[in-house]
Protein backbone atom coordinates (compact mmCIF):
# COMPACT_ATOMS: atom_id res chain seq x y z
CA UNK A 1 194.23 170.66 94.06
CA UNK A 2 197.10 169.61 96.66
CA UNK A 3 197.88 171.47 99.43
CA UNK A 4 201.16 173.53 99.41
CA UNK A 5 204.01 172.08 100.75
CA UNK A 6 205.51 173.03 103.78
CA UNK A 7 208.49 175.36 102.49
CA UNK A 8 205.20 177.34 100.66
CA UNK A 9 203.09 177.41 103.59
CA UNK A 10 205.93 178.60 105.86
CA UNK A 11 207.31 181.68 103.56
CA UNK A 12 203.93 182.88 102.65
CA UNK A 13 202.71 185.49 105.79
CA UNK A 14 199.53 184.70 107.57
CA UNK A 15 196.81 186.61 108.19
CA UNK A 16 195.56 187.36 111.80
CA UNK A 17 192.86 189.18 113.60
CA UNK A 18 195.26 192.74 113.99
CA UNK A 19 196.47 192.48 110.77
CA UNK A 20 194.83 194.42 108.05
CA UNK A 21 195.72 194.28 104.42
CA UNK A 22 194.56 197.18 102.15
CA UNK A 23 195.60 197.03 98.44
CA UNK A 24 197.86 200.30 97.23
CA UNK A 25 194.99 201.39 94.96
CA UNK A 26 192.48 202.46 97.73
CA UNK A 27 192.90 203.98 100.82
CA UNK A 28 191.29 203.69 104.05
CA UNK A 29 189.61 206.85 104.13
CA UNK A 30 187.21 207.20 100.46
CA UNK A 31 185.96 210.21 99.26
CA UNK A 32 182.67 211.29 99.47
CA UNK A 33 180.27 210.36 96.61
CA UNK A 34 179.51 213.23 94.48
CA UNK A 35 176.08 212.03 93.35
CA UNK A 36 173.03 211.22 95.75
CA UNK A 37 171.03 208.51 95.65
CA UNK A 38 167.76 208.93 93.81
CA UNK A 39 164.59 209.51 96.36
CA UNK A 40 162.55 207.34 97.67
CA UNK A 41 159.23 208.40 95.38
CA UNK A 42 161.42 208.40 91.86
CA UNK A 43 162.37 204.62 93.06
CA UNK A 44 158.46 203.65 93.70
CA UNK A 45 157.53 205.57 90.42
CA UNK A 46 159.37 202.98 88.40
CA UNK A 47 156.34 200.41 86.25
CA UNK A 48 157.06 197.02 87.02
CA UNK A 49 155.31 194.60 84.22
CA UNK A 50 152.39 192.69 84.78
CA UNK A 51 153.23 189.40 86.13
CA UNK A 52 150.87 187.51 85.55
CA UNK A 53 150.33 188.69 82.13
CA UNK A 54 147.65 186.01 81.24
CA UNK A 55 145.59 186.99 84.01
CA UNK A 56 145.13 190.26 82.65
CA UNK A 57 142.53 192.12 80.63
CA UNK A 58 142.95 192.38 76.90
CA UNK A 59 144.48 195.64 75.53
CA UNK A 60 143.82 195.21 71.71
CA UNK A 61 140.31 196.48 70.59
CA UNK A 62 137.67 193.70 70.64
CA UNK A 63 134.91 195.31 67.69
CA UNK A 64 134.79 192.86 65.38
CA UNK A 65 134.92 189.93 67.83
CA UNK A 66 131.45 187.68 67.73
CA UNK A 67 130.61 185.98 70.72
CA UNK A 68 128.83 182.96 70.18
CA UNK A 69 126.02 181.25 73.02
CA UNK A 70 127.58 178.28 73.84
CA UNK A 71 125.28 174.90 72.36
CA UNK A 72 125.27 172.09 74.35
CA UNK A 73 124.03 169.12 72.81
CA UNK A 74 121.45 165.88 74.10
CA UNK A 75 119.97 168.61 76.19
CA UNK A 76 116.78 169.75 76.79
CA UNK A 77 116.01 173.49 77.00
CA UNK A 78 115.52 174.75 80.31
CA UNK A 79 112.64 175.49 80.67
CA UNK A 80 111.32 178.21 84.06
CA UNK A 81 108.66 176.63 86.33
CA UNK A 82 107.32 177.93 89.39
CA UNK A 83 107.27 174.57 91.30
CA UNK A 84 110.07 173.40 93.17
CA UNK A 85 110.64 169.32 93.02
CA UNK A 86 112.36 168.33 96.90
CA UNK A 87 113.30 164.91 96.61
CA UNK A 88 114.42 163.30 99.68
CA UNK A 89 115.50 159.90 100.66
CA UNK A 90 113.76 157.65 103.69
CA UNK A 91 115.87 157.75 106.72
CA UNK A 92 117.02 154.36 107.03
CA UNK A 93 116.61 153.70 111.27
CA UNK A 94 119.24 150.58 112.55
CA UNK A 95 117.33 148.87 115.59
CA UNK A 96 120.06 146.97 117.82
CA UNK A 97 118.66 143.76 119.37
CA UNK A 98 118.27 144.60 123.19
CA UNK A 99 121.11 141.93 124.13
CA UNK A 100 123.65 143.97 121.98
CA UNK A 101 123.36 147.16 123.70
CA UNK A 102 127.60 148.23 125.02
CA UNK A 103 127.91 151.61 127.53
CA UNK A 104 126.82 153.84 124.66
CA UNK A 105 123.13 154.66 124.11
CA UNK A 106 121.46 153.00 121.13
CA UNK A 107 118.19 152.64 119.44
CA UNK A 108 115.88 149.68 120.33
CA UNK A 109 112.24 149.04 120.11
CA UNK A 110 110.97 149.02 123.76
CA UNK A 111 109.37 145.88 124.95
CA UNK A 112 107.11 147.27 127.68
CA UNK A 113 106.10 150.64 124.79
CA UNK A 114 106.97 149.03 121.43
CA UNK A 115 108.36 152.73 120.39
CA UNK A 116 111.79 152.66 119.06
CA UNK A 117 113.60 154.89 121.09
CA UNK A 118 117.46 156.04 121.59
CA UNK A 119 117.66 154.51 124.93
CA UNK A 120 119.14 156.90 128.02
CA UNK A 121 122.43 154.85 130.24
CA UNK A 122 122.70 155.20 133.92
CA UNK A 123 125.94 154.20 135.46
CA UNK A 124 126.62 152.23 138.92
CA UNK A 125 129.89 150.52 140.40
CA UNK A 126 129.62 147.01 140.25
CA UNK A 127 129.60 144.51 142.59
CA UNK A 128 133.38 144.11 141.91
CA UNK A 129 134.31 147.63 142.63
CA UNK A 130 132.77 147.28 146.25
CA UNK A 131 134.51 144.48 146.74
CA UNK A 132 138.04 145.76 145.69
CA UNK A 133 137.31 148.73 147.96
CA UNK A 134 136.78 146.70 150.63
CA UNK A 135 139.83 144.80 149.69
CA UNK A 136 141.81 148.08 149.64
CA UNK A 137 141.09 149.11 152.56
CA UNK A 138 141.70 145.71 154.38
CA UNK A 139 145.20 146.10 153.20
CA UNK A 140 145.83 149.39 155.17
CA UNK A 141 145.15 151.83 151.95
CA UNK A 142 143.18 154.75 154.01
CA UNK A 143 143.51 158.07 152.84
CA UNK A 144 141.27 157.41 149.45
CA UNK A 145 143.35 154.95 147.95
CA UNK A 146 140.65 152.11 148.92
CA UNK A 147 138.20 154.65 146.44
CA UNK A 148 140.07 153.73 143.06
CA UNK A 149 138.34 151.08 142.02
CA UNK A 150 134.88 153.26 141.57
CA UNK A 151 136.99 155.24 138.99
CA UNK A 152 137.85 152.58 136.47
CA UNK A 153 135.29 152.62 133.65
CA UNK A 154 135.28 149.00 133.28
CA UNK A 155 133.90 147.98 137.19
CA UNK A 156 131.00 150.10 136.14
CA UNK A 157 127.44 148.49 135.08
CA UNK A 158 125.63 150.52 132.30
CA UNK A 159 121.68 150.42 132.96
CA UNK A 160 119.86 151.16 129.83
CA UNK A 161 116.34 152.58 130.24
CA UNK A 162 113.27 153.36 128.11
CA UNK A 163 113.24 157.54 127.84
CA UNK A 164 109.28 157.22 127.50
CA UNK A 165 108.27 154.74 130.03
CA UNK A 166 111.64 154.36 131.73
CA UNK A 167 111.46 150.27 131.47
CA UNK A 168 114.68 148.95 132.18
CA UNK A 169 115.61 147.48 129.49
CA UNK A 170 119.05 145.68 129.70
CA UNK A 171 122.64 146.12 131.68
CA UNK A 172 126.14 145.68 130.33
CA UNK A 173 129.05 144.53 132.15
CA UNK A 174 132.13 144.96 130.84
């Protein structure tokens, strides 16, 4: 479609915000409607069909239906006994060689007990972090600053330690 031409666009009026154009055949000002609308209980009384229509029950009469046992076949018949079978599986334990131990616990077999036990972690600062602190400090870092160092996880040592006999049984440095 083109657009009008200018001559068009110029002799045709345009429409604005105050002006209002009403057609001859209707006035401003309608008459009242003569009829009410219906209530609100006639308009709920209305039956909607089902809609899921396969989901519902069957309306036609089921006499002379048979129902047949279902037959299931290479089976043997169940048969009711009192005893109940459990069968269970052995719980297969992973022992980690002592050396291999990181900063989480894990099972070993104790060399001072010879149980195999989840072994319990105790946490120091290393060496390092002391150092650094002092370090820290040295450089004029009062105020707490010279403290960071004993709150990174990796200047830490991980002790790990027999919970039965409490040997010590190895360290980890990250």
């Amino acid at each position: 479609m083109d657009p009008p031409s200018y001559d068009e666009a110029t002799t045709q009026p345009s429409l604005n915000a105050s002006t209002i154009i009403v057609p001859a055949s209707r006035s401003v000002h309608a008459a009242p409607l003569s009829v009410a609308p219906p209530s609100y209980e006639a308009t709920t009384l209305i039956v909607q069909p089902d809609p899921f229509p396969v989901l519902s029950l069957p309306t036609s009469p089921t006499a002379n239906v048979i129902v047949h046992q279902p037959t299931f076949v290479n089976t043997r018949p169940h048969v009711n006994v009192s005893q109940t079978v459990v069968v269970s599986q052995p719980q297969q334990v992973q022992v980690i060689a002592v050396t291999g131990l990181l900063d989480t616990p894990g099972r070993v077999r104790c060399s001072r007990c010879q149980h195999v036990v989840t072994t319990k972690i105790r946490r120091s600062p290393s060496s390092l972090a002391y150092i650094l602190c002092i370090i820290i400090a040295f450089c004029g870092l009062f105020c707490g600053f010279c403290l960071i160092p004993f709150l990174i996880p990796s200047l830490w040592l991980y002790d790990h330690y027999c919970p039965l006999c409490n040997a010590h049984l190895h360290t980890h440095y990250r």
